[in-house]
Protein backbone atom coordinates (compact mmCIF):
# COMPACT_ATOMS: atom_id res chain seq x y z
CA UNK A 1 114.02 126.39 143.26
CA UNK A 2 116.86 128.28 144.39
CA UNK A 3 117.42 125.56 147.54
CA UNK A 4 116.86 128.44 150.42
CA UNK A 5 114.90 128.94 153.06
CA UNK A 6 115.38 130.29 156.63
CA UNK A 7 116.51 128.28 159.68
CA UNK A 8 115.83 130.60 162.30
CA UNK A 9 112.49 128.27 163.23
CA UNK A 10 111.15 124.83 163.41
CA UNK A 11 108.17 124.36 161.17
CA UNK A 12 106.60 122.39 164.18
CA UNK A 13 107.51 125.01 166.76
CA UNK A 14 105.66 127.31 164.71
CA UNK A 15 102.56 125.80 163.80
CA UNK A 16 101.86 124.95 167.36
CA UNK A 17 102.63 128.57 168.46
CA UNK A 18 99.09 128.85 166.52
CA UNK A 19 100.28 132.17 164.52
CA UNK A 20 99.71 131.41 160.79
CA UNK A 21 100.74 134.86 159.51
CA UNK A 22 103.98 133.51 160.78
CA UNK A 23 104.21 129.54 159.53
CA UNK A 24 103.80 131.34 155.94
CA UNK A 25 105.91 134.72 156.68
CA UNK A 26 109.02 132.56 158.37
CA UNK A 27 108.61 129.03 156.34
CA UNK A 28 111.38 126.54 156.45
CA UNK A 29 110.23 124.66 153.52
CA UNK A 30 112.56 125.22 150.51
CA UNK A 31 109.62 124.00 148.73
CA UNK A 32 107.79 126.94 149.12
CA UNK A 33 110.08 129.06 148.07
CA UNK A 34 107.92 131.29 145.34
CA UNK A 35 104.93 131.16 148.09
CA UNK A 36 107.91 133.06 151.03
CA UNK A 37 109.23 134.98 148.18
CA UNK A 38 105.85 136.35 146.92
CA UNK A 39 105.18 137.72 150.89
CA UNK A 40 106.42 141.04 151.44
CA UNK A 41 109.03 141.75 154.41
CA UNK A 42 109.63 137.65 154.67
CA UNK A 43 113.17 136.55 155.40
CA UNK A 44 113.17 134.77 151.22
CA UNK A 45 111.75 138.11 149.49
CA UNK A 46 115.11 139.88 151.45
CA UNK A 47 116.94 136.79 150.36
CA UNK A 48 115.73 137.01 146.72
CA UNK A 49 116.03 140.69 146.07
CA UNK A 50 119.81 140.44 147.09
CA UNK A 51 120.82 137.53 146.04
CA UNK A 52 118.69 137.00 142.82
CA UNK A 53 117.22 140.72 141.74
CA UNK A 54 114.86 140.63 138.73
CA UNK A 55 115.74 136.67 138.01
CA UNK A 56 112.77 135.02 137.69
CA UNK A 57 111.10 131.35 139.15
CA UNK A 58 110.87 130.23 135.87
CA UNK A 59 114.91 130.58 135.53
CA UNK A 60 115.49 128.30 138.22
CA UNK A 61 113.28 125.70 136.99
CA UNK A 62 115.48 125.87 133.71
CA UNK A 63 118.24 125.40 135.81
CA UNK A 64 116.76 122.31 137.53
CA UNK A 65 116.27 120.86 134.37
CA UNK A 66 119.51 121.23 132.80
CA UNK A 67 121.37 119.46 136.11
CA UNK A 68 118.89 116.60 136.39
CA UNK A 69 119.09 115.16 133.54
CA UNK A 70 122.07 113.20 134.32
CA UNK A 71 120.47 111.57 137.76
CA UNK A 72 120.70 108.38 138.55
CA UNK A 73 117.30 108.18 141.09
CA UNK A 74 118.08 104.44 141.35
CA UNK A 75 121.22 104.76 143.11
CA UNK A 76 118.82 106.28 146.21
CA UNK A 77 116.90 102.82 146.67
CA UNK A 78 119.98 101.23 148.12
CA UNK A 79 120.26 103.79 150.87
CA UNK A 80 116.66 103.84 151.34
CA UNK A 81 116.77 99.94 151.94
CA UNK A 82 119.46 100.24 154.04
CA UNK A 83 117.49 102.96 156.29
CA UNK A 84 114.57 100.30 156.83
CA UNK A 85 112.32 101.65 155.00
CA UNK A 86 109.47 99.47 153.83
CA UNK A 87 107.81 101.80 151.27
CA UNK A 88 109.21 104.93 149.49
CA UNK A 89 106.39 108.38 148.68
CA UNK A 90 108.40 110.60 146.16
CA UNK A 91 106.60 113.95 145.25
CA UNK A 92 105.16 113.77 141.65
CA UNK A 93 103.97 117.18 141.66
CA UNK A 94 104.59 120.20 144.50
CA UNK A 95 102.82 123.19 144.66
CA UNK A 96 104.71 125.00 141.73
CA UNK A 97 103.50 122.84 139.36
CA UNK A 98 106.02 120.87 137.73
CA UNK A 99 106.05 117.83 137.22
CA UNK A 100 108.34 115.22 137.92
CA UNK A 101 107.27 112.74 135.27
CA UNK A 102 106.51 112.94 131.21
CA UNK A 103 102.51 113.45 131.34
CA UNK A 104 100.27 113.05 128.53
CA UNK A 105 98.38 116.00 130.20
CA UNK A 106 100.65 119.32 129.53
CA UNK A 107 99.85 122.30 131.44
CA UNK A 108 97.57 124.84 129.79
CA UNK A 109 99.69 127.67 130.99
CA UNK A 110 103.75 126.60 131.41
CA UNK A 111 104.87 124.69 127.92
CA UNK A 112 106.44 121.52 129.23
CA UNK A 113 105.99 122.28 132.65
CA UNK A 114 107.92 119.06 133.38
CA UNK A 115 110.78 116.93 133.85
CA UNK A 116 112.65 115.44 130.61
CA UNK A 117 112.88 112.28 132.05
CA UNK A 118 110.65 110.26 133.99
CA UNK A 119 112.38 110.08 137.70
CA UNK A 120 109.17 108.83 138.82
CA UNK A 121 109.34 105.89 136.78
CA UNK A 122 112.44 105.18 137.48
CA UNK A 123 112.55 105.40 141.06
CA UNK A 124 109.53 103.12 141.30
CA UNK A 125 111.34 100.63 139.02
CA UNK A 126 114.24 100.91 141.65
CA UNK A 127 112.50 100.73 144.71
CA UNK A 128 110.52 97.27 143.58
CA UNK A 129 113.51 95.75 142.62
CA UNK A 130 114.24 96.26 146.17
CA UNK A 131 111.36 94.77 147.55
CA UNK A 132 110.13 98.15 148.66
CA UNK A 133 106.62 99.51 148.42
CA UNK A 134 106.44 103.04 146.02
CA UNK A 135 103.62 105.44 146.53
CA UNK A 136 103.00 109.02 145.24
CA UNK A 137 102.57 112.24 146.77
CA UNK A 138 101.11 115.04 144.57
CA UNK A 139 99.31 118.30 145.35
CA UNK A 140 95.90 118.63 144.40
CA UNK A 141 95.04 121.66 146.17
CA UNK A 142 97.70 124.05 145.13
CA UNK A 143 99.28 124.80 141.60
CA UNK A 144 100.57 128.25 141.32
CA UNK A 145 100.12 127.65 137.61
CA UNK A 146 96.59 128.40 137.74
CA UNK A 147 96.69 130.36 140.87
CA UNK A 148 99.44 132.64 141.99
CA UNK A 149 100.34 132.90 145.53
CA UNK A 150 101.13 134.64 148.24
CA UNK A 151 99.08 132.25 150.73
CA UNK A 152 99.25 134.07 153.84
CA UNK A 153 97.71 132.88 156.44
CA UNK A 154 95.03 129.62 156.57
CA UNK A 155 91.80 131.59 155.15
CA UNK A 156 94.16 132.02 151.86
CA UNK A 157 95.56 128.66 151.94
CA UNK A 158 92.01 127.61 151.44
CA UNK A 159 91.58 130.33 148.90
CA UNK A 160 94.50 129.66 147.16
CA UNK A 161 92.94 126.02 145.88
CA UNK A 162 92.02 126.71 142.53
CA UNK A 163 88.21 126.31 141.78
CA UNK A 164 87.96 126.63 138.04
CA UNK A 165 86.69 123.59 136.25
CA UNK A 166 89.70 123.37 134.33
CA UNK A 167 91.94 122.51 137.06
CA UNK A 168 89.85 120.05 138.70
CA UNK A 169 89.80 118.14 134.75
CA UNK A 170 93.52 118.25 135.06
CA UNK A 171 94.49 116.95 138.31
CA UNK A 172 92.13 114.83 138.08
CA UNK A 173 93.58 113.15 134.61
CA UNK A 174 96.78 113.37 136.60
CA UNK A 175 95.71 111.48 139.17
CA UNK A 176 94.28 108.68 136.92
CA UNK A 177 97.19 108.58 134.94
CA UNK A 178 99.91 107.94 137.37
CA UNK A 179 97.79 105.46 139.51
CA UNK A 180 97.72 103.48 135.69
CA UNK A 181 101.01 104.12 135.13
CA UNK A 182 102.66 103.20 138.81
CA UNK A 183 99.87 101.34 140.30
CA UNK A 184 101.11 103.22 143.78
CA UNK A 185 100.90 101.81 147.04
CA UNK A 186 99.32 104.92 148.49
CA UNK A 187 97.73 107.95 147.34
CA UNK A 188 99.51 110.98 149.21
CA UNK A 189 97.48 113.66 148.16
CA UNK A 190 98.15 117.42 149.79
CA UNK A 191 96.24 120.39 151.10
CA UNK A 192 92.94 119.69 149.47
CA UNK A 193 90.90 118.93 146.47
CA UNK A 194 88.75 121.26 144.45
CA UNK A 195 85.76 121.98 146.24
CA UNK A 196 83.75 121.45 143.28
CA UNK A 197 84.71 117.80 142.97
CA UNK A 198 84.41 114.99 145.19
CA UNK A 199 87.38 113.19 146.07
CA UNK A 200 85.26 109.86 146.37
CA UNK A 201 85.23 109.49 143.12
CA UNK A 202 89.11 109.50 142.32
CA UNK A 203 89.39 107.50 145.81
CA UNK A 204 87.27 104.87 143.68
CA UNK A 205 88.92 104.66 140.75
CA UNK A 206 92.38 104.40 142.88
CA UNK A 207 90.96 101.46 144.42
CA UNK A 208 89.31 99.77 141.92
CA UNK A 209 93.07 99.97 140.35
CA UNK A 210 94.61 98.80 143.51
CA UNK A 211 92.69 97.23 145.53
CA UNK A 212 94.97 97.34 148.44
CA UNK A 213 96.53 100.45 148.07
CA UNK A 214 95.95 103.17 150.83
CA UNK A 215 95.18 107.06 150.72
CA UNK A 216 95.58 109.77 153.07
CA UNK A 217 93.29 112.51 155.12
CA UNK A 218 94.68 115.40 152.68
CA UNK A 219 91.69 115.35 149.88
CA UNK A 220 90.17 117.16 152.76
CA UNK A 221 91.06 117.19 156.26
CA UNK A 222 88.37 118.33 158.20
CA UNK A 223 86.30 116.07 156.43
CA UNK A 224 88.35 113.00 157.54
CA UNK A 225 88.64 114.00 161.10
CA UNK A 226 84.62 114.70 161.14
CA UNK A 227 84.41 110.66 159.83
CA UNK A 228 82.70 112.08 156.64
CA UNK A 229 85.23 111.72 154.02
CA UNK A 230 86.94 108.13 154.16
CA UNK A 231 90.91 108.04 154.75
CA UNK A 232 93.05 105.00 156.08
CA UNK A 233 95.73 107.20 157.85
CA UNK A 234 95.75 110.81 158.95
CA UNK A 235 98.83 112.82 158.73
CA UNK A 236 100.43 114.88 161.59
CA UNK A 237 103.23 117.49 160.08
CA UNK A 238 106.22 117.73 161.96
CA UNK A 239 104.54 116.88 164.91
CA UNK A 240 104.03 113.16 167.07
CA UNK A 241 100.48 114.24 168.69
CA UNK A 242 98.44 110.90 167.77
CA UNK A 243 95.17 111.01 166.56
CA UNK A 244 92.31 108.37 167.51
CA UNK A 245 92.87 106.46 163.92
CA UNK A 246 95.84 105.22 161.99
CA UNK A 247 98.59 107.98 161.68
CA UNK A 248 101.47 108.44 160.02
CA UNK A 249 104.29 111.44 161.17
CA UNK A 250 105.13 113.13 157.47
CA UNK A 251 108.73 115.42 158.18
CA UNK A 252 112.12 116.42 156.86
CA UNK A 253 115.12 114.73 158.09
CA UNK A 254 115.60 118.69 158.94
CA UNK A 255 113.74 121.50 158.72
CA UNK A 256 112.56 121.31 155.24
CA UNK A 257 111.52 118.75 152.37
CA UNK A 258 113.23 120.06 149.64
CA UNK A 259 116.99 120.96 150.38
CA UNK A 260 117.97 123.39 151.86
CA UNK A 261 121.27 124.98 151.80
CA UNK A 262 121.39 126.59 154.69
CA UNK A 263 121.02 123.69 156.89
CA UNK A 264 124.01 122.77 158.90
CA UNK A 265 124.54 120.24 161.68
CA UNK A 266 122.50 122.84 164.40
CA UNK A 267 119.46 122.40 162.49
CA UNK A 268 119.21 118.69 162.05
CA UNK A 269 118.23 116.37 165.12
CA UNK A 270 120.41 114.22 166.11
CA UNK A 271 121.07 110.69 165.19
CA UNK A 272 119.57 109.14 168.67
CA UNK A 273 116.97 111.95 168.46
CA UNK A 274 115.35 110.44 165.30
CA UNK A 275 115.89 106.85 166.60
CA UNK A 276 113.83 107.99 169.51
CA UNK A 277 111.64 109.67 167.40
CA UNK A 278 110.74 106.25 165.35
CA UNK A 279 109.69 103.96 168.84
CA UNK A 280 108.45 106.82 170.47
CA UNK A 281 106.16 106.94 167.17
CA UNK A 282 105.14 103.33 166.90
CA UNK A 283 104.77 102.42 170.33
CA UNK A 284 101.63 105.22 170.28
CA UNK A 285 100.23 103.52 167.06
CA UNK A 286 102.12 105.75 164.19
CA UNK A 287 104.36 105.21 161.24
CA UNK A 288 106.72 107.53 160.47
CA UNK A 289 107.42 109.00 156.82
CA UNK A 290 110.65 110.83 157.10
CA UNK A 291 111.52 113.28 154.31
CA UNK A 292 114.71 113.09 151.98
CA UNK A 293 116.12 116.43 150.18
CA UNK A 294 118.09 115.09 147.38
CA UNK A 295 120.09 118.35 145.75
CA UNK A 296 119.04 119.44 141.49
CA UNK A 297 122.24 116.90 140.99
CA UNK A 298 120.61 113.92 142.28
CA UNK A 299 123.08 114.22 145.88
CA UNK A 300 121.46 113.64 148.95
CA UNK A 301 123.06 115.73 152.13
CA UNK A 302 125.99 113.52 154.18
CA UNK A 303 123.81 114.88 157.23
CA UNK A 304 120.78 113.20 155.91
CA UNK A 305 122.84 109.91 154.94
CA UNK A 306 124.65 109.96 157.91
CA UNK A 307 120.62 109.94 160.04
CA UNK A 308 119.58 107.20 157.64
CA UNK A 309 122.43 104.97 157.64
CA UNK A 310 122.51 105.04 161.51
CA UNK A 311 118.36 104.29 161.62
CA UNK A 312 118.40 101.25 159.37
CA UNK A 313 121.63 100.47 161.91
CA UNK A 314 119.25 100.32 164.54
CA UNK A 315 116.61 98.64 162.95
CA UNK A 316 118.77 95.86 162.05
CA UNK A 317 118.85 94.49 165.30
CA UNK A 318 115.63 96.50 166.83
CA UNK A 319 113.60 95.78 164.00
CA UNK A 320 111.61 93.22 165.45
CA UNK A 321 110.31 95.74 168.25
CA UNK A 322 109.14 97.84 165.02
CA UNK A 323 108.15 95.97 162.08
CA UNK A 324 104.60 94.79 162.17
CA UNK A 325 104.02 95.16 165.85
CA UNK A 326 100.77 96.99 167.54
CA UNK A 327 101.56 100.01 169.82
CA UNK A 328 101.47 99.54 173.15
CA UNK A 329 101.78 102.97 175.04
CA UNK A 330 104.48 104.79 176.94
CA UNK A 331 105.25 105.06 180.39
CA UNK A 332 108.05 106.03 182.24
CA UNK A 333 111.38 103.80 183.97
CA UNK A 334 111.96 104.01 187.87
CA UNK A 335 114.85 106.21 186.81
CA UNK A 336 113.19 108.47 185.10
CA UNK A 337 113.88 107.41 180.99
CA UNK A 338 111.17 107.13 178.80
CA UNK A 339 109.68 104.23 177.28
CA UNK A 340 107.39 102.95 174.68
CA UNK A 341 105.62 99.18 174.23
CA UNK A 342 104.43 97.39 170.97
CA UNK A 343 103.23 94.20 171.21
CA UNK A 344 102.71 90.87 168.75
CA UNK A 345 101.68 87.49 169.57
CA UNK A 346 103.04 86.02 172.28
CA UNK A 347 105.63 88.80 172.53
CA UNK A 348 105.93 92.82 174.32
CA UNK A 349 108.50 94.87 173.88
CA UNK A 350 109.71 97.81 176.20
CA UNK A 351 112.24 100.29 173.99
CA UNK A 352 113.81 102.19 176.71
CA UNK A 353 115.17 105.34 176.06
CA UNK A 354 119.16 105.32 175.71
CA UNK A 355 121.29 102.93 177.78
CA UNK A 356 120.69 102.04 180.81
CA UNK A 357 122.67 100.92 183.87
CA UNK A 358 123.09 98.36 186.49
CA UNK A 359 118.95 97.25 186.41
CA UNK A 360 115.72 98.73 184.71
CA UNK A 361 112.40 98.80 186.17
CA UNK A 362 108.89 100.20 184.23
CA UNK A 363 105.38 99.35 184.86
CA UNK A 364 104.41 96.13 183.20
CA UNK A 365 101.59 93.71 183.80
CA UNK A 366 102.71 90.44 185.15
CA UNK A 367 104.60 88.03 182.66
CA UNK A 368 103.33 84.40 182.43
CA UNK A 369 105.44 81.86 184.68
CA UNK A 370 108.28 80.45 182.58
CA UNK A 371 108.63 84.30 180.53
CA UNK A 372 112.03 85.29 179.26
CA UNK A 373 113.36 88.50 178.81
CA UNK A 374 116.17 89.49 176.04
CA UNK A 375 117.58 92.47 175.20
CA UNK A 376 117.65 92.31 171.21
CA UNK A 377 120.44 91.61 169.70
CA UNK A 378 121.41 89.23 172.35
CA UNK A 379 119.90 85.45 173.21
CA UNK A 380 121.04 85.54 176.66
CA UNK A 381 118.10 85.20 179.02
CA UNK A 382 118.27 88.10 181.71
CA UNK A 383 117.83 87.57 185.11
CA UNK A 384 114.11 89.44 185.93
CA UNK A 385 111.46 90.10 188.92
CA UNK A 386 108.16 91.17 189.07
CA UNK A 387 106.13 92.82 191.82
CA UNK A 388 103.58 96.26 192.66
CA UNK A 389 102.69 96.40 188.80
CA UNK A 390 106.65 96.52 187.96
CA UNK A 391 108.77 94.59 185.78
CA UNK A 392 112.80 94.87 187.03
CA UNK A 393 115.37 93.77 184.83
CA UNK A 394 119.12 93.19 185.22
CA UNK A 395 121.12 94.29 182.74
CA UNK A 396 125.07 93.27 181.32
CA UNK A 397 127.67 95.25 182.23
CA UNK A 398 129.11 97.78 180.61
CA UNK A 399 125.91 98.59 177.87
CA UNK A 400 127.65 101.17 175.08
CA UNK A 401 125.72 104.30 174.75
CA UNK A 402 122.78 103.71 172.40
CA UNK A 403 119.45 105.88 171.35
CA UNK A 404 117.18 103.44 172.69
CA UNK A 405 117.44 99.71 174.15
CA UNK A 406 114.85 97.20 173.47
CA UNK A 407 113.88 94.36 175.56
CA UNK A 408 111.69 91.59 174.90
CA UNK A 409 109.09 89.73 177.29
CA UNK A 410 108.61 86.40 175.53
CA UNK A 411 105.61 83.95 177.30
């Protein structure tokens, strides 16, 4: 893809403003790049016609071809690692249709309609070495291969899922054959599944292959909300509203997946802004899946390295207020600063929105006599009081700024 997409909007401003003419019309998402292009009067058909003219979709994919084949995927585990994450969801397939591994299952209507290498494979390979989970994402419910765009508004997205038999034989063999060949972790499937099939039964065979991997609400999501179509998490898109089950935030580091050119520093948040973004997420019960856009070449953005060096910063000394905790809820400081709670055994933790001064006090229920309360990072015992529902904490001089502080209430 030719790496553009407009910046004017936030892909989460715009799907809450409710106007779906619009998400498609004014798309951030590089990724859909032939869906924008395909919509007449939208900021990428302008784009297109005077950048590109006649050039075709197909052209680019050449293109991406010819510059990946000297990648080296692995050299992106590191930096994952060092972000924090704990598992790692590259896209196998997007909505194009090409594929980012060597199938045994060819396309019926693009000639090797895939990658010469397997970057999939070798990722995974990567990742485990690590000691980081892999999982797949790959669209079942679109493949412009078999069904051209434009999707337009949400009635065509659902009409855009391809319903001959043919299809659902093929993603289905897909499906089978990367959860043999990469026994994932989880099963990110997207937008749908052919109506004509039912998703329980490649949900089966997934499990009976790994037996505790986990798959999303995406085979259908109305369906999973009702309660009639199992999924383990559902899957807010650049948005933190939490759902009643296990969720799991799915965004860009900016405004797109795929990379985007036109990105600068004004479109990305900032560093504290995603650091924020993390506790605010788990202390209401989420995970957070935060998107990577490497470049055709294999280079991932210095804005986006910059975001995820600074996170797994964090994380090395906040980590414990994250990893394998229980969210706790939010509330709000006597001063006015947000903060979240998670919770393990024996242990709460209050992540307080940037640094405070002089004390902090939030609603807390009262600690058992003998409690301790650190500020992570740090062994000292702070002096603390409790009374009227509040816990009040004194705090070191001289805190540097920070995105969030975390104490913990031991006993």
């Amino acid at each position: 893809m030719p790496c553009y997409a407009p910046v004017d909007r936030d892909m989460g401003d715009l799907m809450r403003a409710g106007d779906w003419a619009e998400v498609f019309k004014w798309s951030p998402y590089t990724e859909w790049y032939l869906n924008s292009w395909s919509i007449e009067g939208s900021p990428t058909a302008a784009h297109h016609a005077a950048t590109y003219g006649d050039r075709t979709y197909e052209s680019f994919v050449e293109e991406f071809r010819e510059r990946s084949r000297t990648v080296e995927v692995a050299h992106w585990a590191s930096l994952f690692q060092q972000a924090g994450a704990r598992y790692v969801v590259p896209v196998t397939k997007h909505h194009d249709g090409f594929l980012m591994w060597r199938s045994e299952i060819p396309n019926p209507y693009k000639a090797d309609w895939m990658s010469d290498r397997d970057h999939v494979g070798e990722l995974a390979q990567a990742v485990r070495a690590l000691g980081m989970r892999f999982g797949l994402y790959y669209s079942g419910g679109l493949d412009w291969t078999f069904q051209a765009p434009p999707v337009r508004d949400l009635a065509s997205l659902f009409g855009n899922i391809p319903a001959m038999p043919e299809y659902g034989d093929y993603i289905t063999a897909h499906v089978d054959e990367l959860v043999r060949r990469y026994s994932p972790s989880v099963l990110w499937n997207d937008i749908g599944w052919p109506f004509h099939l039912d998703p329980n039964e490649v949900i089966r065979r997934y499990y009976d292959a790994v037996p505790d991997g986990v798959v999303n609400d995406r085979f259908n999501m109305i369906a999973s909300a009702q309660g009639t179509l199992h999924a383990d998490f559902h899957t807010p898109e650049y948005s933190t509203t939490a759902t009643t089950k296990k969720w799991e935030v799915c965004r860009g580091i900016g405004r797109s997946f795929g990379y985007n050119r036109m990105e600068n520093e004004s479109t990305f948040p900032t560093v504290d802004d995603n650091i924020w973004m993390l506790a605010d997420i788990v202390a209401r019960g989420g995970n957070l899946l935060l998107n990577v856009g490497p470049s055709a070449d294999g280079q991932i953005p210095m804005a986006q390295v910059v975001r995820l060096t600074a996170l797994g910063w964090w994380l090395r000394v906040n980590g414990d207020a994250i990893y394998g905790t229980t969210g706790a809820g939010t509330a709000t400081t006597a001063d006015g600063r947000p903060v979240g709670f998670t919770h393990r055994t024996g242990t709460t933790y209050a992540l307080v929105k940037g640094a405070p001064a002089g004390e902090v006090a939030f609603p807390f229920a009262a600690p058992a006599a003998g409690a301790e309360v650190h500020m992570l990072g740090n062994d000292r015992a702070l002096p603390h009081s409790w009374h009227d529902d509040e816990l009040r904490i004194v705090l070191p001089d001289h805190l540097p700024a920070a995105p969030a502080t975390v104490f913990a209430v031991r006993g």
